[in-house]
Protein backbone atom coordinates (compact mmCIF):
# COMPACT_ATOMS: atom_id res chain seq x y z
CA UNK A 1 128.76 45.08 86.68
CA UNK A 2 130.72 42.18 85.32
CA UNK A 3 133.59 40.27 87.22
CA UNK A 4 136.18 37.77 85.55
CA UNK A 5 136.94 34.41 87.40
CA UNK A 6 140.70 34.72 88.38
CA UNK A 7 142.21 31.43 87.40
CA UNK A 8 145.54 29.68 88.25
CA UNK A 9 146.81 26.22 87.33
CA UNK A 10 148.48 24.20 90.04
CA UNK A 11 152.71 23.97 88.82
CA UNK A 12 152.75 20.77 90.35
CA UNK A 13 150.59 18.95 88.43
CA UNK A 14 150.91 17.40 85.03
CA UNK A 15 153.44 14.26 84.35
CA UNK A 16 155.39 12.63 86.51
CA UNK A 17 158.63 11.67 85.49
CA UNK A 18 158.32 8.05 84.04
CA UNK A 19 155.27 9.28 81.80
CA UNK A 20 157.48 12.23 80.28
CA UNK A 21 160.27 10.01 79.55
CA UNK A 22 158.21 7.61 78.13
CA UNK A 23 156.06 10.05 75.82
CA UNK A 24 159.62 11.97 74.85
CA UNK A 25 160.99 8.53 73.38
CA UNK A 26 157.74 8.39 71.33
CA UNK A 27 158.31 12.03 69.99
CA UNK A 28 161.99 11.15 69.17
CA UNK A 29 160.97 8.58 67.51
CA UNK A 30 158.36 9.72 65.27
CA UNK A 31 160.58 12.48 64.27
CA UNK A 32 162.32 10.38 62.25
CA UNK A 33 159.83 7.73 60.74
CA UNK A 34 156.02 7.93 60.02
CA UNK A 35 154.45 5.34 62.47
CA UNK A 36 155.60 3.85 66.16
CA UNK A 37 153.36 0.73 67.80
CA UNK A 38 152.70 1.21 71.43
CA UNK A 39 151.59 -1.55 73.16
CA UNK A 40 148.63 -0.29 75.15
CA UNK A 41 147.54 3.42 75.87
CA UNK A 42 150.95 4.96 76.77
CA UNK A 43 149.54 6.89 79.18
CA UNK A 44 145.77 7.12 80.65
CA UNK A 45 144.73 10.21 78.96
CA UNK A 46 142.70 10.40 75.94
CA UNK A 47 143.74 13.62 74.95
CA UNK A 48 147.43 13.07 74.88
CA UNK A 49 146.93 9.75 73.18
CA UNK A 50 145.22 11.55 70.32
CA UNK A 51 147.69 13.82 70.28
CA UNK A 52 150.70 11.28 70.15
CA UNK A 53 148.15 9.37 67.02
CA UNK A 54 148.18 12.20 64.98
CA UNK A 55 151.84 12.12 64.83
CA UNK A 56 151.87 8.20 63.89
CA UNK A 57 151.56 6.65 66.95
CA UNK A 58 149.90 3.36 66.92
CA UNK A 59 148.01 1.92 70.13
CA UNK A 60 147.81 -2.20 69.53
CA UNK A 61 146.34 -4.56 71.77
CA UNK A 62 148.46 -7.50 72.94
CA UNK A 63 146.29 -9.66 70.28
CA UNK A 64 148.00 -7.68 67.61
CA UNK A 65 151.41 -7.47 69.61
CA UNK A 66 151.30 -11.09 69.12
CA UNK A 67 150.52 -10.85 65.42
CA UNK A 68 153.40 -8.71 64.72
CA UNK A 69 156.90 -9.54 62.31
CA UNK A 70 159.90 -7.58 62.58
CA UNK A 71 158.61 -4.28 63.82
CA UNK A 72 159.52 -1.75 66.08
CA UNK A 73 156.70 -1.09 69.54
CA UNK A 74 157.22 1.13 72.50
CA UNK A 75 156.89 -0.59 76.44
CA UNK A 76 155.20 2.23 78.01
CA UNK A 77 155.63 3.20 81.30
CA UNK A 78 153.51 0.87 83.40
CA UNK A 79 155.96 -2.19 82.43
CA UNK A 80 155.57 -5.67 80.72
CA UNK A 81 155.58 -9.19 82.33
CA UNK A 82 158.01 -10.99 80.99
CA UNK A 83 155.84 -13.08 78.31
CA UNK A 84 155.61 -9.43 76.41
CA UNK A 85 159.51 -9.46 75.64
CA UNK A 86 159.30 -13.72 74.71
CA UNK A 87 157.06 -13.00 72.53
CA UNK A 88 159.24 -10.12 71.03
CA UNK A 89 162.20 -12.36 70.56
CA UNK A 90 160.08 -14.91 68.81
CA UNK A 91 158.50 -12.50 66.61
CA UNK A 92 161.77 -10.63 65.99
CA UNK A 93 160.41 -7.28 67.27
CA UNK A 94 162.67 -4.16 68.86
CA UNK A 95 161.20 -3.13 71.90
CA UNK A 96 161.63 0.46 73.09
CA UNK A 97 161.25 -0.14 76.61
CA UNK A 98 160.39 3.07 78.19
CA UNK A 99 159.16 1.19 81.57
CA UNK A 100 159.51 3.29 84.43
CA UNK A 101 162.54 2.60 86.92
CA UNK A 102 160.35 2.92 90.02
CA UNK A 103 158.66 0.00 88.37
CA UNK A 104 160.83 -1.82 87.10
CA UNK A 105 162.61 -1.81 90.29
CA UNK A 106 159.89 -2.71 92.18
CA UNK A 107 159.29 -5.79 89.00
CA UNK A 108 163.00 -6.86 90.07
CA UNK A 109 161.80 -7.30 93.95
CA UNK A 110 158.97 -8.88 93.44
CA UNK A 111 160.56 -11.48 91.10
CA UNK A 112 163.67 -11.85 93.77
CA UNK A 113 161.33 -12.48 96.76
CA UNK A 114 159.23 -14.94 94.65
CA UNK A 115 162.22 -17.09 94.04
CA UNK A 116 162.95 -17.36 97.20
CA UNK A 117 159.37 -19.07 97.29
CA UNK A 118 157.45 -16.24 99.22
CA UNK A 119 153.67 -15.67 98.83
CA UNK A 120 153.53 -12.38 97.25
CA UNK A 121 150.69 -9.99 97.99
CA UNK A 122 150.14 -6.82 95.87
CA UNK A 123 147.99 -4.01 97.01
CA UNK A 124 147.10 -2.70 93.70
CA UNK A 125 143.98 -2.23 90.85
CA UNK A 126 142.78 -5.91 89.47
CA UNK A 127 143.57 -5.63 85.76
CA UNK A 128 146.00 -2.04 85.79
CA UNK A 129 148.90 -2.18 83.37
CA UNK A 130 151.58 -2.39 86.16
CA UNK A 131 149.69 -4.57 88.15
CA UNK A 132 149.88 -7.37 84.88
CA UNK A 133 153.44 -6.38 84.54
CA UNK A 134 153.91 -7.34 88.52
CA UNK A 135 151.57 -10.77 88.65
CA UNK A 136 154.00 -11.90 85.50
CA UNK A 137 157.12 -11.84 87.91
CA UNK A 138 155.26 -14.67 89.84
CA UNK A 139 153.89 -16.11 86.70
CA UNK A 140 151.12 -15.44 87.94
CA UNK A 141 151.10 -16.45 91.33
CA UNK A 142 150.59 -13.55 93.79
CA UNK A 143 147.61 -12.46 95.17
CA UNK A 144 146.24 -9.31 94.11
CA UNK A 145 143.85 -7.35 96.25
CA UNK A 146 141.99 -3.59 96.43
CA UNK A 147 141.39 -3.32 99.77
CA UNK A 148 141.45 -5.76 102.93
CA UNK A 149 138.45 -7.06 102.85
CA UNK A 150 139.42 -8.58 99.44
CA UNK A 151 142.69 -9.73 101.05
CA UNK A 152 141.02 -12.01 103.68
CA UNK A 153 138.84 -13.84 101.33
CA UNK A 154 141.88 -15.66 100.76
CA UNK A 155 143.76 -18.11 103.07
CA UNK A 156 146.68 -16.15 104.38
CA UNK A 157 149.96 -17.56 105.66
CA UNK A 158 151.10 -16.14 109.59
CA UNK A 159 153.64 -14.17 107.46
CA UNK A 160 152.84 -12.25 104.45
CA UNK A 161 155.13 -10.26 101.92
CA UNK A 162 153.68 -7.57 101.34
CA UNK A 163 154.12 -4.83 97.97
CA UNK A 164 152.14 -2.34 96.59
CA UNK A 165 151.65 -1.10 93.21
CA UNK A 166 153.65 2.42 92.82
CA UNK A 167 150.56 4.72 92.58
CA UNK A 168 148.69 3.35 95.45
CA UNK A 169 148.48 5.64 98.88
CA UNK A 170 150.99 5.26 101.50
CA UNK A 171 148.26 5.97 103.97
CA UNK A 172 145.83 2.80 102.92
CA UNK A 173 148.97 0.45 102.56
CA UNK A 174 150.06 1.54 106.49
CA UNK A 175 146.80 1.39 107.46
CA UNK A 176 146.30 -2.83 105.72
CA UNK A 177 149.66 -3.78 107.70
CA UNK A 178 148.54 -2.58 110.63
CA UNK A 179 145.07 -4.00 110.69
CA UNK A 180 146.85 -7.39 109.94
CA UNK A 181 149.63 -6.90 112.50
CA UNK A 182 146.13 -6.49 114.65
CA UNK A 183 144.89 -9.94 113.87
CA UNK A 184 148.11 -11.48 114.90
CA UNK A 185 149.58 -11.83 111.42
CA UNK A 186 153.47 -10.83 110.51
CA UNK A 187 153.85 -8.47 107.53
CA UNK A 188 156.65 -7.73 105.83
CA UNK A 189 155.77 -4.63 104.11
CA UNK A 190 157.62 -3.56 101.21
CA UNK A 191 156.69 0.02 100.57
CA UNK A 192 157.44 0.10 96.81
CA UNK A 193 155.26 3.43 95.95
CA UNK A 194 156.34 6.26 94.19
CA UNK A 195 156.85 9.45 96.03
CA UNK A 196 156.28 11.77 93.07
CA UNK A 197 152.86 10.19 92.73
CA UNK A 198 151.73 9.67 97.02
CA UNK A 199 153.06 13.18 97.92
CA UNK A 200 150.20 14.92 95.53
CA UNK A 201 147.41 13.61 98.07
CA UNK A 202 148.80 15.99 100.59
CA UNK A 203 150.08 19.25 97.73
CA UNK A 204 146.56 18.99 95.84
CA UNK A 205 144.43 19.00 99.65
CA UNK A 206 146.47 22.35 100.38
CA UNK A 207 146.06 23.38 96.77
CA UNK A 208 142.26 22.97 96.69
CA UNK A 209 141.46 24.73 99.63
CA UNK A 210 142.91 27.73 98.29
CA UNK A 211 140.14 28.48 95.59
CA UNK A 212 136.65 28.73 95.59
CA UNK A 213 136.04 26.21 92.46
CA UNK A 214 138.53 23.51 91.37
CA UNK A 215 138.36 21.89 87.87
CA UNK A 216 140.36 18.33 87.94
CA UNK A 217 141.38 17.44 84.74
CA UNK A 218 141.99 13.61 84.15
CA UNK A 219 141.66 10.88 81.64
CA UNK A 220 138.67 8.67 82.28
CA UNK A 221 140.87 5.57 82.41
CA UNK A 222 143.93 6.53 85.13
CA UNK A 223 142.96 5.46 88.66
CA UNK A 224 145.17 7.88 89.89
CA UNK A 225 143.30 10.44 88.53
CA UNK A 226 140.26 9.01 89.74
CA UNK A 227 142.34 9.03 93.44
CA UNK A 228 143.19 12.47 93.41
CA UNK A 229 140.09 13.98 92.23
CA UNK A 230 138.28 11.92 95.45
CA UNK A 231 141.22 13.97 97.34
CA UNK A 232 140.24 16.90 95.85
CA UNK A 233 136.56 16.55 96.14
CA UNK A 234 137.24 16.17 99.79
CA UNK A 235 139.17 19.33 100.78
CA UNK A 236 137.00 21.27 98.31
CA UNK A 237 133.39 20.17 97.80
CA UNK A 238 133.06 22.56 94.69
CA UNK A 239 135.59 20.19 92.46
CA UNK A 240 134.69 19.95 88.96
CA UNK A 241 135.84 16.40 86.98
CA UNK A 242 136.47 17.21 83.57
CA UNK A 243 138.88 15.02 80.71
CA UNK A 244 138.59 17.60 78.15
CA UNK A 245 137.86 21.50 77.68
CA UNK A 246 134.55 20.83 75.95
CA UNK A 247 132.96 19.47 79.39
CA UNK A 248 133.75 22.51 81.12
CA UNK A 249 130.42 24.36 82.26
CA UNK A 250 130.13 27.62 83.09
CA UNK A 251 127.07 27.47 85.01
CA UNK A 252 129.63 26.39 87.76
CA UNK A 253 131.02 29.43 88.37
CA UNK A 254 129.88 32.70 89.83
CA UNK A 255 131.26 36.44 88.96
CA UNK A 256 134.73 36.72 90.62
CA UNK A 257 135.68 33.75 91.50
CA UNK A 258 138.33 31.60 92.03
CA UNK A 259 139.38 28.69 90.11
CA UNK A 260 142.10 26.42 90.55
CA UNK A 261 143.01 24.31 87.79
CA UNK A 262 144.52 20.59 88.46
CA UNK A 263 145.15 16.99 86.91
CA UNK A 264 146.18 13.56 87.20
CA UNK A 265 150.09 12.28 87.23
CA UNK A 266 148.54 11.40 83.45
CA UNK A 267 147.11 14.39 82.73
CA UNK A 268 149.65 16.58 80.38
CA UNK A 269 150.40 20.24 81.28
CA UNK A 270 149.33 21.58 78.02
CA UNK A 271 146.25 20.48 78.60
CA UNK A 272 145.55 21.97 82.26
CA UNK A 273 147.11 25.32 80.13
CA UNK A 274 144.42 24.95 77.60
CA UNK A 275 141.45 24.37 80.43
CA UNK A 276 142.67 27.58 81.51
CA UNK A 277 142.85 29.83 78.29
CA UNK A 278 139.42 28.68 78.01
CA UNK A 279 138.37 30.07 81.68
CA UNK A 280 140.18 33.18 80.98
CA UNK A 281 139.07 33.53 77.09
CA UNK A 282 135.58 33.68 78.49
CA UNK A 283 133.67 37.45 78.72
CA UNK A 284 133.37 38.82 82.17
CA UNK A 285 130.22 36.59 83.96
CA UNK A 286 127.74 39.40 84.08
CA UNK A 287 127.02 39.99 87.63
């Protein structure tokens, strides 16, 4: 007797907000002329990014950013410091700025409380696109740290301003300020993360409890999706990592199962779709 898998993706995955808007300016764009530059990935999936190439999208580095004469380059999401848009008006480039306003929000705090000659600390990923964009409000200045261990290798003031980059957990963040309110320190903690993003924790743990198997699709490079497959993994021991339909195995799976289908705040719907035509395209697992 043979059984199909019964397979359903997860609505509430896919982009959020600031990575649509960005990748929509792109499209817009390259509707009307053959080639855009994008300064960096604009957004940590592979597939989408060759998607976006093949219809003239252009990923430079910020070596050939600087290289650049009177040309037009998309900010992606993430945000710049501000040496990206000097270097713009020297070099008489048009910047699409497509920046998220979470983060650029969050850019305008930082760069307010660092003027008023704060410390700034900023729970975030060493070397992450935002996380650039955010040391360049301090010029460099702030202290950027993973976890709090990392934090108290450095010499700490009584009082510490506290941000966090906008994908990071609310949970961890709450849990550093406390552990340094503990030790007699006085945080002023500036909860600057993005809802959209630190609510999936809790919708993907009821999500993946629901199925027997989940497949997580994500980009190798987004550190979200790296989070939220750990979250995943957690509430549902049988989670599958994948970045693209080809690494799907079906020695996973039994006859009848399950399968719940999720991604990464980077990971495009069409892809999750396509993860799942292949689950379903596949002849009933012989029993």
């Amino acid at each position: 007797m043979a059984h199909n898998l019964t397979v359903s993706i997860d609505q509430d995955s896919g982009f959020c907000f600031g990575v649509t808007y960005a990748i929509q300016m792109a499209e817009e764009i390259l509707d009307d002329q053959d080639y855009l530059y994008c300064l960096g990935d604009i957004v940590h999936n592979e597939e989408e990014v060759e998607r976006l190439k093949s219809l003239g999208l252009r990923i430079i580095t910020y070596d050939v950013f600087a290289q650049l004469r009177n040309e037009m380059v998309l900010i992606r999401a993430h945000g710049e410091p501000p040496s990206t848009y000097r270097i713009a008006l020297l070099n008489n480039l048009t910047l699409i700025d497509a920046s998220c306003p979470v983060v650029l929000k969050l850019q305008n705090r930082i760069k307010a409380s660092y003027d008023k000659q704060n410390k700034i600390f900023i729970y975030g990923t060493h070397g992450h696109a935002e996380v650039q964009g955010l040391l360049g409000q301090t010029q460099g200045n702030a202290v950027v740290f993973e976890n709090l261990d990392q934090l108290l290798q450095h010499p700490l003031p009584q009082e510490l301003t506290l941000y966090s980059q906008t994908t990071k957990s609310p949970d961890s963040f709450y849990r550093i300020k406390q552990e340094l309110e503990a030790r007699g320190y006085t945080v002023i903690a500036n909860d600057t993360i993005c809802r959209q993003v630190s609510n999936r924790d809790k919708d993907l743990r009821h999500f993946a409890v629901r199925f027997d198997h989940i497949v997580f699709v994500s980009g190798t490079k987004s550190s979200n999706g790296k989070a939220l497959y750990q979250v995943c993994k957690a509430a549902n021991p049988n989670t599958h990592f994948i970045s693209k339909v080809e690494e799907l195995d079906l020695g996973w799976f039994e006859p009848g199962q399950s399968v719940g289908i999720c991604g990464a705040t980077s990971t495009p719907m069409w892809l999750l779709e396509d993860v799942r035509a292949a689950l379903v395209a596949v002849p009933a697992i012989a029993s």
